[in-house]
C-alpha atoms as a PDB file:
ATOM      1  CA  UNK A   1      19.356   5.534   3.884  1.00  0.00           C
ATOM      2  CA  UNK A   2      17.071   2.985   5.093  1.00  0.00           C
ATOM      3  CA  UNK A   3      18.017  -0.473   4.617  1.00  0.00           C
ATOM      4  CA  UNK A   4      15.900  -3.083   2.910  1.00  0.00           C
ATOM      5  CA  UNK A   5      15.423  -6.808   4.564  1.00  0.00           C
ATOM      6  CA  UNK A   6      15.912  -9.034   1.433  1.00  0.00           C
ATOM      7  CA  UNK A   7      13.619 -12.105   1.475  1.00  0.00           C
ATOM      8  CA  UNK A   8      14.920 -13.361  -1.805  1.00  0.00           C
ATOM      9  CA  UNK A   9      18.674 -12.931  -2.940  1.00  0.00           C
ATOM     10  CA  UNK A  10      19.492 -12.828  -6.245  1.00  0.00           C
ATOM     11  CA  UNK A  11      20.597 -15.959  -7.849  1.00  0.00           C
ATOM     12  CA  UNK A  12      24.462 -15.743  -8.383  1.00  0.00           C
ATOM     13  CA  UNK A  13      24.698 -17.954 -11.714  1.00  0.00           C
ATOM     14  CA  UNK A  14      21.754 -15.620 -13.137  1.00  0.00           C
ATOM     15  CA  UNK A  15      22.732 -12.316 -14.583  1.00  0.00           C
ATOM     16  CA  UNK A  16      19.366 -10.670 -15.058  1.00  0.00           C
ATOM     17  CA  UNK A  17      18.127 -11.920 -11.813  1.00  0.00           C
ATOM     18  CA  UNK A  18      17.544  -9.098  -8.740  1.00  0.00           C
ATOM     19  CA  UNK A  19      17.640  -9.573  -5.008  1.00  0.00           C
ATOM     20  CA  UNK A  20      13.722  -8.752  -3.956  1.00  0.00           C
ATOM     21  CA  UNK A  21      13.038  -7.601  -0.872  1.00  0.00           C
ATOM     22  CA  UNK A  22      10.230  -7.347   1.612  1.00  0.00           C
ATOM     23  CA  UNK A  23       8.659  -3.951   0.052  1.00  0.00           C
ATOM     24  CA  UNK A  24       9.039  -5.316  -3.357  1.00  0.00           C
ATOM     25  CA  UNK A  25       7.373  -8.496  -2.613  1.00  0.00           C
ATOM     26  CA  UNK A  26       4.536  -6.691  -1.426  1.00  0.00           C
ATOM     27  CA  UNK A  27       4.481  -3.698  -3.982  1.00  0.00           C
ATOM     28  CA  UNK A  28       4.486  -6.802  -6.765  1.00  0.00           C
ATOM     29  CA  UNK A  29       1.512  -8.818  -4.818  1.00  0.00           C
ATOM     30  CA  UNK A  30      -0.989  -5.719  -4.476  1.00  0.00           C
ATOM     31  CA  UNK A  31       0.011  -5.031  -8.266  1.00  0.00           C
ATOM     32  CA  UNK A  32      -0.746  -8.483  -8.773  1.00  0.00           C
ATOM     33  CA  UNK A  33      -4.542  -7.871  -6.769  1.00  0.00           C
ATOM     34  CA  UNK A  34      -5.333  -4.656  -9.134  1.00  0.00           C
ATOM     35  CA  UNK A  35      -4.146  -6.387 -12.397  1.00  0.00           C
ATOM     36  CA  UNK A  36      -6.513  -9.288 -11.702  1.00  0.00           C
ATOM     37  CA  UNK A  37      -9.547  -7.783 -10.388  1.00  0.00           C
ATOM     38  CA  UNK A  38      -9.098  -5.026 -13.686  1.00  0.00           C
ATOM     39  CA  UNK A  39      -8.737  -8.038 -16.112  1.00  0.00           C
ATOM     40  CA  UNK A  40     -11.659 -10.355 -13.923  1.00  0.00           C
ATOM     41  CA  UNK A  41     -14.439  -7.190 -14.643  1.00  0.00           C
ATOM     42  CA  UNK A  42     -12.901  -7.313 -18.482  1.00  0.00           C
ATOM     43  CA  UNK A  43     -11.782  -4.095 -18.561  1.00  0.00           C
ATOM     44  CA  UNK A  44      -8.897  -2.140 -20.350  1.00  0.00           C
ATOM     45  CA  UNK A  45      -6.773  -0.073 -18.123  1.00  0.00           C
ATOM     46  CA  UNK A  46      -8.321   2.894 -19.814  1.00  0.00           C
ATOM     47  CA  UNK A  47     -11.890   1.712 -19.392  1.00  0.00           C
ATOM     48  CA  UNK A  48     -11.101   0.298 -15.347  1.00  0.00           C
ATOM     49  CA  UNK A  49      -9.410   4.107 -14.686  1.00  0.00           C
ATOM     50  CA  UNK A  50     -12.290   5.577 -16.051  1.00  0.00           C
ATOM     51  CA  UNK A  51     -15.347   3.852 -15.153  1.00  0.00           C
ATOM     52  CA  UNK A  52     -13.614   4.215 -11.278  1.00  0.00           C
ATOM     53  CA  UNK A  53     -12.094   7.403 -11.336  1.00  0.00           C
ATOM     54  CA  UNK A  54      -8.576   6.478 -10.773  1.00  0.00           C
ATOM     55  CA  UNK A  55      -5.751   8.206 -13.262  1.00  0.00           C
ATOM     56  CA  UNK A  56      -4.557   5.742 -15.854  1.00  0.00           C
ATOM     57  CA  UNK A  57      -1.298   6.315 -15.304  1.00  0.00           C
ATOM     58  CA  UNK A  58      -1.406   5.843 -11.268  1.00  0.00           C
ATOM     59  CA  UNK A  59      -2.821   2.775 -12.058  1.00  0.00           C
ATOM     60  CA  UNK A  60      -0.641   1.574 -14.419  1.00  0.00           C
ATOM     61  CA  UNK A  61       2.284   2.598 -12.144  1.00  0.00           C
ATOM     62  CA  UNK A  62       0.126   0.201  -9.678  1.00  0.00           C
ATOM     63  CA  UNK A  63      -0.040  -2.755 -12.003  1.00  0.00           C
ATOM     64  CA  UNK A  64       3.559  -2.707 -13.112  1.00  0.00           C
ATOM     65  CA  UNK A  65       5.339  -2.237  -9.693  1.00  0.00           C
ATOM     66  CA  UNK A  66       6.528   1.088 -10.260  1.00  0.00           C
ATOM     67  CA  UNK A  67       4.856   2.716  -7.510  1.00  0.00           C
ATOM     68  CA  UNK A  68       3.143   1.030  -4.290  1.00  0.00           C
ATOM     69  CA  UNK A  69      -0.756   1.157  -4.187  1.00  0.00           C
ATOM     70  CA  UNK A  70      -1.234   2.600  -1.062  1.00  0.00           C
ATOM     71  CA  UNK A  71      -3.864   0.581   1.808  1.00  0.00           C
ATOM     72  CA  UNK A  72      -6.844   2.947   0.688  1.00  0.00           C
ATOM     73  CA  UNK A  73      -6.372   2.245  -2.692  1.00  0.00           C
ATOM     74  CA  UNK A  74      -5.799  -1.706  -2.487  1.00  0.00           C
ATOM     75  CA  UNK A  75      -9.208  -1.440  -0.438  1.00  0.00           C
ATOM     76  CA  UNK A  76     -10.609   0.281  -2.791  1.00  0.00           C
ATOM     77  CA  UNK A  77      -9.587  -2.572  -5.565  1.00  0.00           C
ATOM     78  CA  UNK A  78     -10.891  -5.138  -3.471  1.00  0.00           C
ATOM     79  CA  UNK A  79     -14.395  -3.227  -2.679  1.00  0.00           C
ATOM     80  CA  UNK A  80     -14.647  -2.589  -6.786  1.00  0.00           C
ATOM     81  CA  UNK A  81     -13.873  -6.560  -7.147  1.00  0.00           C
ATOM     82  CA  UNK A  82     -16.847  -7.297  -4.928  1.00  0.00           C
ATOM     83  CA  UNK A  83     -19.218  -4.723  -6.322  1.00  0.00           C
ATOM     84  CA  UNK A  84     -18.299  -3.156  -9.343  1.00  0.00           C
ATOM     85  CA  UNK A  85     -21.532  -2.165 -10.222  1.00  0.00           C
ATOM     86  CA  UNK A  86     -22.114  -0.755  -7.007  1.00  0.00           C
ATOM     87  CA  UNK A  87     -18.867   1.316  -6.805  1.00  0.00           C
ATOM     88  CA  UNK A  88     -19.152   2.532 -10.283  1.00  0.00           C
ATOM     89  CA  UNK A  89     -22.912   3.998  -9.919  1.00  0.00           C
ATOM     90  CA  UNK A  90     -21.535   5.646  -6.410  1.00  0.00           C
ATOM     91  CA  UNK A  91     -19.059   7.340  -8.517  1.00  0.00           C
ATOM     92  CA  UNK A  92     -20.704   8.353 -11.537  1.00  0.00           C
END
């Protein structure tokens, strides 16, 4: 089992808080990224998965945490944030 470097431990007096570690900090900031670009264009998670051509449900699993965006994918975001227009036409 591989063992996680915790950046953040929980908070002792807190019962609902968690201990976060390095791979959740980052799984929750490139969540963060894909959340704001979606809601920056104005779209619905339904209308963003569509309009790019990425499952709704991968992307929700993106946005919530549940599952790590992988580096192609997080480039992807980032090229759509910059040119949605652009990226949309080139998949249509």
């Amino acid at each position: 089992m591989k063992k996680e470097h915790i950046i953040l431990p929980a908070d002792p007096t807190d019962a609902e808080d968690r201990t976060v570690s390095i791979e959740g900090m980052e799984r929750g900031q490139r969540a963060r990224l894909i959340r704001k670009t979606r809601t920056a264009l104005g779209l619905s998670q339904a209308e963003f998965a569509s309009r790019f051509r990425v499952p709704v449900g991968t992307l929700r699993d993106w946005e919530q945490a549940r599952a790590t965006a992988p580096d192609f994918a997080v480039a992807y975001v980032r090229v759509i944030g910059q040119h949605p227009d652009m990226v949309a036409q080139a998949v249509a």
